[in-house]
PDB file of N, CA and C in Angstrom:
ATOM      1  N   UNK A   1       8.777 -19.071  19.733  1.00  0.00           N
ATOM      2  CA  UNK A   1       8.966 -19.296  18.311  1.00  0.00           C
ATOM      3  C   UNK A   1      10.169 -18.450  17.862  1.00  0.00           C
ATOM      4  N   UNK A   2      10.774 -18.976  17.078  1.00  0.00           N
ATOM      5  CA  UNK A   2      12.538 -18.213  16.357  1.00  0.00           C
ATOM      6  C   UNK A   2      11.724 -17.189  15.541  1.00  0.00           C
ATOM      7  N   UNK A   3      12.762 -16.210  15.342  1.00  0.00           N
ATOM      8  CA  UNK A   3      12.372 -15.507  14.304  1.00  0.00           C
ATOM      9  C   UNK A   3      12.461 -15.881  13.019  1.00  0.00           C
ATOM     10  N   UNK A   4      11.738 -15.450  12.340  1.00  0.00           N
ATOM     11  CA  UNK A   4      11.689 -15.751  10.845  1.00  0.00           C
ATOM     12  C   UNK A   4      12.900 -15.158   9.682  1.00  0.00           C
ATOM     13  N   UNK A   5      13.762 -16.185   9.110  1.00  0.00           N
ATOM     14  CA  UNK A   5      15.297 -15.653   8.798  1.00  0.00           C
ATOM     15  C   UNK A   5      14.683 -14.987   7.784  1.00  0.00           C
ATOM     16  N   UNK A   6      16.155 -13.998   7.212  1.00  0.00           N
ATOM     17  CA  UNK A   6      15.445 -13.063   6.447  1.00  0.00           C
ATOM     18  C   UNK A   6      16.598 -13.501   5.395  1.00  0.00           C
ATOM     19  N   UNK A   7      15.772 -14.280   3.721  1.00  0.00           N
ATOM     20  CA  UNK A   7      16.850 -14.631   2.542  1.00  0.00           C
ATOM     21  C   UNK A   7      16.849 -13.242   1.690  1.00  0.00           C
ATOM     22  N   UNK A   8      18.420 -13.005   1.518  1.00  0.00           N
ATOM     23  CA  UNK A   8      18.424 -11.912   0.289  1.00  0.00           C
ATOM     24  C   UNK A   8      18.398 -12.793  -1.079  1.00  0.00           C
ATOM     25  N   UNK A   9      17.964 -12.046  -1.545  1.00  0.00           N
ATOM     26  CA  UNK A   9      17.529 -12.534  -2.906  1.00  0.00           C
ATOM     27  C   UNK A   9      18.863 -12.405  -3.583  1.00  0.00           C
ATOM     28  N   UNK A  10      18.788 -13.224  -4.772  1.00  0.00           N
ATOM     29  CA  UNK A  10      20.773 -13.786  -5.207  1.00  0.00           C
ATOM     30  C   UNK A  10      20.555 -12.367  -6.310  1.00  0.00           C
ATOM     31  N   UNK A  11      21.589 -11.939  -6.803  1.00  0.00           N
ATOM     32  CA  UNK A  11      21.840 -10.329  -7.250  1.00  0.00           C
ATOM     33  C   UNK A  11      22.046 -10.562  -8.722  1.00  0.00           C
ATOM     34  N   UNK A  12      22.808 -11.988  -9.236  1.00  0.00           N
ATOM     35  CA  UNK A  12      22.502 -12.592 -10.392  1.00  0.00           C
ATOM     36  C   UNK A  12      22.218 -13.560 -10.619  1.00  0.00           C
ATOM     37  N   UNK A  13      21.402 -13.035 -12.031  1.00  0.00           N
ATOM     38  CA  UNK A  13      20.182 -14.077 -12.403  1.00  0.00           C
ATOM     39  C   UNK A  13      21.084 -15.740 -12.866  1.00  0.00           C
ATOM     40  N   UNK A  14      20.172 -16.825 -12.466  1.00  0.00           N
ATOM     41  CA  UNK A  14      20.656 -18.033 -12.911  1.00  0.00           C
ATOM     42  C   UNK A  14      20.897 -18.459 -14.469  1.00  0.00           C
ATOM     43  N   UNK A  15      21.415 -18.852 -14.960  1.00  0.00           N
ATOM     44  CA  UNK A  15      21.922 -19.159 -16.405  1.00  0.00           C
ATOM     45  C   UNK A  15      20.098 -19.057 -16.972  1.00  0.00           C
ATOM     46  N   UNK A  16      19.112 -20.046 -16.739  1.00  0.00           N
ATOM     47  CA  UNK A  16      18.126 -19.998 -17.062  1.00  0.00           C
ATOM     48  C   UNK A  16      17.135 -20.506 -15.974  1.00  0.00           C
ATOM     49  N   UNK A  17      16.011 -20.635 -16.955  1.00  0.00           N
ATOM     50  CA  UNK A  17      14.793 -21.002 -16.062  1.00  0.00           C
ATOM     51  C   UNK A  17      13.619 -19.540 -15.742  1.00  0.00           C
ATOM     52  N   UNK A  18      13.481 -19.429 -14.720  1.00  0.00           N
ATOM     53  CA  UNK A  18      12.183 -18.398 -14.279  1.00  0.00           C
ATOM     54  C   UNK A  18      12.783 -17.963 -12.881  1.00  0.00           C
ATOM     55  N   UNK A  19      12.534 -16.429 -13.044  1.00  0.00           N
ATOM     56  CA  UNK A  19      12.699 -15.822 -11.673  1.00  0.00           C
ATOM     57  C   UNK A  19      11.509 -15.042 -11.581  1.00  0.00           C
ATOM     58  N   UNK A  20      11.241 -15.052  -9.667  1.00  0.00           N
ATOM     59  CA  UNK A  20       9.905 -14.492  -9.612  1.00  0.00           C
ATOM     60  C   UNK A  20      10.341 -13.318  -9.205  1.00  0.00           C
ATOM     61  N   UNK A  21       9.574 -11.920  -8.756  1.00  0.00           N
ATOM     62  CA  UNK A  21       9.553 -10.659  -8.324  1.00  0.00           C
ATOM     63  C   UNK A  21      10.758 -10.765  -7.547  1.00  0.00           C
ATOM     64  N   UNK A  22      10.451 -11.853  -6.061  1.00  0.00           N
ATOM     65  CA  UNK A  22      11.542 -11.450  -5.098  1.00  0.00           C
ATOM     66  C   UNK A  22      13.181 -11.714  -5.368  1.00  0.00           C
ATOM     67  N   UNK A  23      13.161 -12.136  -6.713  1.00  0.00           N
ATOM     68  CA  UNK A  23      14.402 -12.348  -7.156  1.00  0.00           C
ATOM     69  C   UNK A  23      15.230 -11.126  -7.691  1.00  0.00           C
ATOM     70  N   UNK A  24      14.282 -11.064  -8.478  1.00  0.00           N
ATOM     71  CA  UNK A  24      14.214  -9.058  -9.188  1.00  0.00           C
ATOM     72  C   UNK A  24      14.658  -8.043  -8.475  1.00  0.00           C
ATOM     73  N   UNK A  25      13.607  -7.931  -7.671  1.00  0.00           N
ATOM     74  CA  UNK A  25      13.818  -6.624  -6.905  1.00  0.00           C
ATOM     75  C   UNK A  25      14.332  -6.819  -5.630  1.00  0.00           C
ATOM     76  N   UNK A  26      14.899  -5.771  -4.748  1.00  0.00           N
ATOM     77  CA  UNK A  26      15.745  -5.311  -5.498  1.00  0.00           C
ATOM     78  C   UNK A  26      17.605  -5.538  -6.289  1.00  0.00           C
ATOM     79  N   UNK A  27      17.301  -6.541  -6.396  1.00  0.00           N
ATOM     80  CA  UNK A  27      18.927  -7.052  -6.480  1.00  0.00           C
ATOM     81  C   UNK A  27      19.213  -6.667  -7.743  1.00  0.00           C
ATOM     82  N   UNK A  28      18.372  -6.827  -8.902  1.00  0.00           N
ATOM     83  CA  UNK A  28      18.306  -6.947 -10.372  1.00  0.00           C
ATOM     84  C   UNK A  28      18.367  -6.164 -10.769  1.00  0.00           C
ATOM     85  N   UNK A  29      17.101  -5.808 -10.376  1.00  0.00           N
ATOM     86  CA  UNK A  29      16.362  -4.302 -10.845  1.00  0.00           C
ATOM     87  C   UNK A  29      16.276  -3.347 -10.247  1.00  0.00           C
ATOM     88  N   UNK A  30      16.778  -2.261 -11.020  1.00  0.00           N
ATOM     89  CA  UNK A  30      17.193  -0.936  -9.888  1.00  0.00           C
ATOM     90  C   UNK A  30      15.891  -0.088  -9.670  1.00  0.00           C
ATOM     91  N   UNK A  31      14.238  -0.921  -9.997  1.00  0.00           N
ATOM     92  CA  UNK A  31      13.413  -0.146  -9.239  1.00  0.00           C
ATOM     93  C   UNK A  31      12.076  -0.512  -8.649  1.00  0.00           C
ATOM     94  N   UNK A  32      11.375  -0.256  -7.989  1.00  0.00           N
ATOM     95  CA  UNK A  32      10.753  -0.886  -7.208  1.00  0.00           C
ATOM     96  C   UNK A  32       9.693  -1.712  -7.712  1.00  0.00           C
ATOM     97  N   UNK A  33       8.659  -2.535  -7.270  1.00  0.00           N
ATOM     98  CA  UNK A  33       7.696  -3.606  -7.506  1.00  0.00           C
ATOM     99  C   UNK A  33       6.585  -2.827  -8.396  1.00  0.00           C
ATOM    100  N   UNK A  34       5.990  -1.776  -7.999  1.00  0.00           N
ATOM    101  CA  UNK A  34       5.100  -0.876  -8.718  1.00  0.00           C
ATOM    102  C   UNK A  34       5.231  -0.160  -9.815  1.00  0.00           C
ATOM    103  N   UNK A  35       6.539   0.123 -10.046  1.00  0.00           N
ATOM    104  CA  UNK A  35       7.265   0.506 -11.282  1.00  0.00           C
ATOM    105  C   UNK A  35       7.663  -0.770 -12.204  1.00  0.00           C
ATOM    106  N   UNK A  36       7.634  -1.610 -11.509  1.00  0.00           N
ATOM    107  CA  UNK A  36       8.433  -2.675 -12.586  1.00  0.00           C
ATOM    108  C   UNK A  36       6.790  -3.276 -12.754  1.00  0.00           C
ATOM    109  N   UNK A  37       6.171  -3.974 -12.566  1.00  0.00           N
ATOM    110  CA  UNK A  37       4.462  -3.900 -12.682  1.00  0.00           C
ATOM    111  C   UNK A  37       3.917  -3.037 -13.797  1.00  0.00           C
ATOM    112  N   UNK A  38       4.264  -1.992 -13.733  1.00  0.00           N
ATOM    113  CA  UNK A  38       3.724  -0.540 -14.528  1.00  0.00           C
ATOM    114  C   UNK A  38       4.498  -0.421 -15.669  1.00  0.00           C
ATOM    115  N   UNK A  39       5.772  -0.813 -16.068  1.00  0.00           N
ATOM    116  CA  UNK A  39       6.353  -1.523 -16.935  1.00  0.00           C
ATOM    117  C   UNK A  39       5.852  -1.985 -17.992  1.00  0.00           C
ATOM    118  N   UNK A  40       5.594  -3.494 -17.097  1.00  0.00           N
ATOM    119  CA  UNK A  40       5.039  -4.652 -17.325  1.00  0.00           C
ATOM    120  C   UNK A  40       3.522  -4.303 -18.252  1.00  0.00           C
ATOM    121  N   UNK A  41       2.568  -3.985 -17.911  1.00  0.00           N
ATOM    122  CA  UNK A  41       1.546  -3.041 -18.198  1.00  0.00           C
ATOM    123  C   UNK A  41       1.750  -2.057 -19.900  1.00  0.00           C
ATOM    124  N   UNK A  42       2.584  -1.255 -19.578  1.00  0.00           N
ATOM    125  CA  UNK A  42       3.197  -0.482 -20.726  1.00  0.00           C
ATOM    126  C   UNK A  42       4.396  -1.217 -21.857  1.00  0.00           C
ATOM    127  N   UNK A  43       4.248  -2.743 -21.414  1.00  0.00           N
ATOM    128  CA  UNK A  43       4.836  -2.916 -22.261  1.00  0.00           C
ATOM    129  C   UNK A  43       6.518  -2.647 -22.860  1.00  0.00           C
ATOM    130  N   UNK A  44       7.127  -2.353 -21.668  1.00  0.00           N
ATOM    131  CA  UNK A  44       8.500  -1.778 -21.309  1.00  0.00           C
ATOM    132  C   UNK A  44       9.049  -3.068 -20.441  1.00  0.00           C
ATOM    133  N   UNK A  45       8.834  -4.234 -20.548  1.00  0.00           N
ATOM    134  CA  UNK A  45       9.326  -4.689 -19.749  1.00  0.00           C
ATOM    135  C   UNK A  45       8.623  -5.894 -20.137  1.00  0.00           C
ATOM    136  N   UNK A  46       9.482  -7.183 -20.336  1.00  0.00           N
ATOM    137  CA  UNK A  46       9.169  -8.766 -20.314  1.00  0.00           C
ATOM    138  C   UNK A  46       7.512  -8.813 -19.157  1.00  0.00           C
ATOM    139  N   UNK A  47       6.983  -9.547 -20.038  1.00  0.00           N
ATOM    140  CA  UNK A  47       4.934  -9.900 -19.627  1.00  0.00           C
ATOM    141  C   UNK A  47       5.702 -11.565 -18.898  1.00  0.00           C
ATOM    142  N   UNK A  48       5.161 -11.297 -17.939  1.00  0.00           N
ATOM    143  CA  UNK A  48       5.633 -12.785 -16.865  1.00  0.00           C
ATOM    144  C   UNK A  48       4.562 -13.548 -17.594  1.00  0.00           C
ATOM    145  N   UNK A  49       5.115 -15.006 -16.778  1.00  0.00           N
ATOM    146  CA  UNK A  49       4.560 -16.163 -17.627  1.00  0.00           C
ATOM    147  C   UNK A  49       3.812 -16.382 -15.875  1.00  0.00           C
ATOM    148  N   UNK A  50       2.476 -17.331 -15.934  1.00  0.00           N
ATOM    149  CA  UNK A  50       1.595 -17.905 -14.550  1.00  0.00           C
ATOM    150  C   UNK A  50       1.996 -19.400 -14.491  1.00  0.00           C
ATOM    151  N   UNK A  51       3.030 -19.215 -13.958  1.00  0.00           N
ATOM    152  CA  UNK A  51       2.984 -21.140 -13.689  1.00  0.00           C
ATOM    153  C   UNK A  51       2.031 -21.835 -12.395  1.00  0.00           C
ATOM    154  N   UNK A  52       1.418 -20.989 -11.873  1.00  0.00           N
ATOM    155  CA  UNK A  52      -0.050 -21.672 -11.379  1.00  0.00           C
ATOM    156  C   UNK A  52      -0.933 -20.349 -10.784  1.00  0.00           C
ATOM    157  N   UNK A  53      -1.942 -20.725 -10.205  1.00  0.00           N
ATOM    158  CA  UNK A  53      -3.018 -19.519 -10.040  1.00  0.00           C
ATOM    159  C   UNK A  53      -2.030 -18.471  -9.166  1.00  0.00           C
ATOM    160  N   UNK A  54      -1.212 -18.974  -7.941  1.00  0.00           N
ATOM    161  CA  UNK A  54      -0.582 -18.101  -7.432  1.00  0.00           C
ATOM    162  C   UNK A  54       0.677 -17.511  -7.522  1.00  0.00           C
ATOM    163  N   UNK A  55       1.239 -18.048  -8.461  1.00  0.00           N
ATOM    164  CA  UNK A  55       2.840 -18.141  -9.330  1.00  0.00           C
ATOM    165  C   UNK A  55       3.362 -17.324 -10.766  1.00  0.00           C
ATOM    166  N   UNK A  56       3.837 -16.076  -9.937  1.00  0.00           N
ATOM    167  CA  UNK A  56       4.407 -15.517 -11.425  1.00  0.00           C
ATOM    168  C   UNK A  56       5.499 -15.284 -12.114  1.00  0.00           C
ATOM    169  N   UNK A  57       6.172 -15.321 -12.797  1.00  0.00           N
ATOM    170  CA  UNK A  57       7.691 -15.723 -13.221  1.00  0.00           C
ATOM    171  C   UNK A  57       7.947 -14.787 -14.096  1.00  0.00           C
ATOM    172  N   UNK A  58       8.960 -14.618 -14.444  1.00  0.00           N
ATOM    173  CA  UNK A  58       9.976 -14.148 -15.560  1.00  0.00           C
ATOM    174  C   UNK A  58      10.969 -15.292 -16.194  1.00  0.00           C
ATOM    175  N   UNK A  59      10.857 -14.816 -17.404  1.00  0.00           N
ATOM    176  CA  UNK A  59      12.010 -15.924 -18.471  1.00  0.00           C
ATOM    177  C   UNK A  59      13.332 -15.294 -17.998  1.00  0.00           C
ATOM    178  N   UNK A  60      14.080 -16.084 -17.523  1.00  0.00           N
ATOM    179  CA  UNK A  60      15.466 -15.387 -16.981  1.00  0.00           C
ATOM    180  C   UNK A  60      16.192 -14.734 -18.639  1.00  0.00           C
ATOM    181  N   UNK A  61      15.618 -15.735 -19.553  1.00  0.00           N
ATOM    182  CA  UNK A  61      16.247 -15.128 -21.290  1.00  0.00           C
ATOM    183  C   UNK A  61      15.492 -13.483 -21.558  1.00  0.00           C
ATOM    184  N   UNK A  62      14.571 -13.632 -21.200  1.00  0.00           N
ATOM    185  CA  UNK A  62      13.840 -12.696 -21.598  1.00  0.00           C
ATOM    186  C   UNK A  62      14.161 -10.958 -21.290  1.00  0.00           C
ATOM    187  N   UNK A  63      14.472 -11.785 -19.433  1.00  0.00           N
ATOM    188  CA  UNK A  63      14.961 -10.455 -18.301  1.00  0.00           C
ATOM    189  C   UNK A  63      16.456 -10.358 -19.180  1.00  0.00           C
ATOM    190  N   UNK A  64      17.625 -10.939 -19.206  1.00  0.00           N
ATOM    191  CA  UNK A  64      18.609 -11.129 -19.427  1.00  0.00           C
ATOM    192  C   UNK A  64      18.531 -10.058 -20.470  1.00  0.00           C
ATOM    193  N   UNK A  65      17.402 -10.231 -21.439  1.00  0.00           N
ATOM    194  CA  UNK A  65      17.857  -9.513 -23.098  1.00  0.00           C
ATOM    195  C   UNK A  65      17.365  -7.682 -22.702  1.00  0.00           C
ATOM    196  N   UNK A  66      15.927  -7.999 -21.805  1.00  0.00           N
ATOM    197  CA  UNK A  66      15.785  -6.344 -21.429  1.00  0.00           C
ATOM    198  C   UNK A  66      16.837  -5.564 -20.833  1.00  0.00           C
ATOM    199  N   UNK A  67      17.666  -6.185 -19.803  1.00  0.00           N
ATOM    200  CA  UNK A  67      18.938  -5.645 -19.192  1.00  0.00           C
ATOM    201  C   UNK A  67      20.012  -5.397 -20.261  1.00  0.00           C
ATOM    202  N   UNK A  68      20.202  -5.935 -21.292  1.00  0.00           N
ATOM    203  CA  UNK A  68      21.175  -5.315 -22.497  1.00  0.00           C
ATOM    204  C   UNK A  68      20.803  -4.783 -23.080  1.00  0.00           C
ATOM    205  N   UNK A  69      19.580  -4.465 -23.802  1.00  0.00           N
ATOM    206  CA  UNK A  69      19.031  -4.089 -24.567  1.00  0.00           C
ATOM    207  C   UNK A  69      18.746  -2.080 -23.724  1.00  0.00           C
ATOM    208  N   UNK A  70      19.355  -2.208 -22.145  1.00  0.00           N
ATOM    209  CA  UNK A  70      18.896  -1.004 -21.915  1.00  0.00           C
ATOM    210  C   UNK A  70      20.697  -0.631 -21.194  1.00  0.00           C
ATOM    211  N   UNK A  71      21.540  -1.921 -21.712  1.00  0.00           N
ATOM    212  CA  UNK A  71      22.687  -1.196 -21.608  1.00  0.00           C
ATOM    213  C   UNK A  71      22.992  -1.570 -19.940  1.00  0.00           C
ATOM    214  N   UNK A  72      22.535  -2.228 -18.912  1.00  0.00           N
ATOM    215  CA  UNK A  72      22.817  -2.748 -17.901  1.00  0.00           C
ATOM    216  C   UNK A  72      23.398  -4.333 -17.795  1.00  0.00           C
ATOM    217  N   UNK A  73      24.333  -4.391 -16.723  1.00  0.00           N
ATOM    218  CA  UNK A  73      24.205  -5.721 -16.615  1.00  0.00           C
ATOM    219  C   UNK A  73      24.492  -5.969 -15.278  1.00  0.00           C
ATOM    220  N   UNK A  74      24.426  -7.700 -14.773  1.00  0.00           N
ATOM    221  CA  UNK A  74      24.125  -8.206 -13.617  1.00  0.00           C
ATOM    222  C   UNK A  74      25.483  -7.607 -12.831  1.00  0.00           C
ATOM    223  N   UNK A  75      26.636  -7.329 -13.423  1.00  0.00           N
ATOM    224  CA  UNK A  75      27.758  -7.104 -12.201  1.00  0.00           C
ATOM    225  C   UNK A  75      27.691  -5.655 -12.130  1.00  0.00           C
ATOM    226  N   UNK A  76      26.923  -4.686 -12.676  1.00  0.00           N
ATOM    227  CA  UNK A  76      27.028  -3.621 -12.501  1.00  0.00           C
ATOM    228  C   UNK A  76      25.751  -3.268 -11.263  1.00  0.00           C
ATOM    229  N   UNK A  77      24.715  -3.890 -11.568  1.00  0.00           N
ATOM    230  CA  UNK A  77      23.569  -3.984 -10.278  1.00  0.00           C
ATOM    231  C   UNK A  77      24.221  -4.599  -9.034  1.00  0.00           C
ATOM    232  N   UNK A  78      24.960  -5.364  -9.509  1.00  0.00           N
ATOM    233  CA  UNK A  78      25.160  -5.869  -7.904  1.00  0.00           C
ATOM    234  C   UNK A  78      26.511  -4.955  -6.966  1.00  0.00           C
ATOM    235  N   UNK A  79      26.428  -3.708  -7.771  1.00  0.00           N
ATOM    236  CA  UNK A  79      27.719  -2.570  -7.196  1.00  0.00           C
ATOM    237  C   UNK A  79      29.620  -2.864  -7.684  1.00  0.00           C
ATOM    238  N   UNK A  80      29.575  -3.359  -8.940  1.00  0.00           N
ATOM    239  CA  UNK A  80      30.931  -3.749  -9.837  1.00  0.00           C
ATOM    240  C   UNK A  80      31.097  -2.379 -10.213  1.00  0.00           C
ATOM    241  N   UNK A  81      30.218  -0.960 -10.390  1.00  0.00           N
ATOM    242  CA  UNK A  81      30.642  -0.600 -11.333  1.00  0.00           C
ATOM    243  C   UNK A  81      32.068   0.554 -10.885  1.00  0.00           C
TER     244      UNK A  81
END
């Protein structure tokens, strides 16, 4: 059996639509799954939407506005700065 390829996750977000965790981290977001969760929780951070029992998303508008709103943006995460 081949090995299983390994996709990096794209570093900026698509114009719109929904991105899930593995999109996020870490390309996006400069911190890890448990922190961004804990966030999420506290209310520091866009509440994902369930597009089915096993499916959790982010509003790419939503992520988009927390990343300005804290003074980051997508070409500076992806090492522009």
């Amino acid at each position: 059996m081949p090995p299983a390829k390994h996709i990096e996750p794209p570093s900026v977000l698509p114009p719109s639509g929904f991105v899930r965790l593995a999109q996020l981290i870490p390309g996006v977001i400069p911190f890890s799954a448990t922190t961004l969760w804990r966030k999420v929780r506290e209310k520091e951070f866009p509440q994902p939407v369930k597009l089915s029992e096993r499916v959790t998303a982010w509003k790419v508008e939503e992520v988009r506005a927390w990343m300005n709103s804290k003074g980051r943006s997508e070409e500076r995460r992806v090492g522009k700065e």
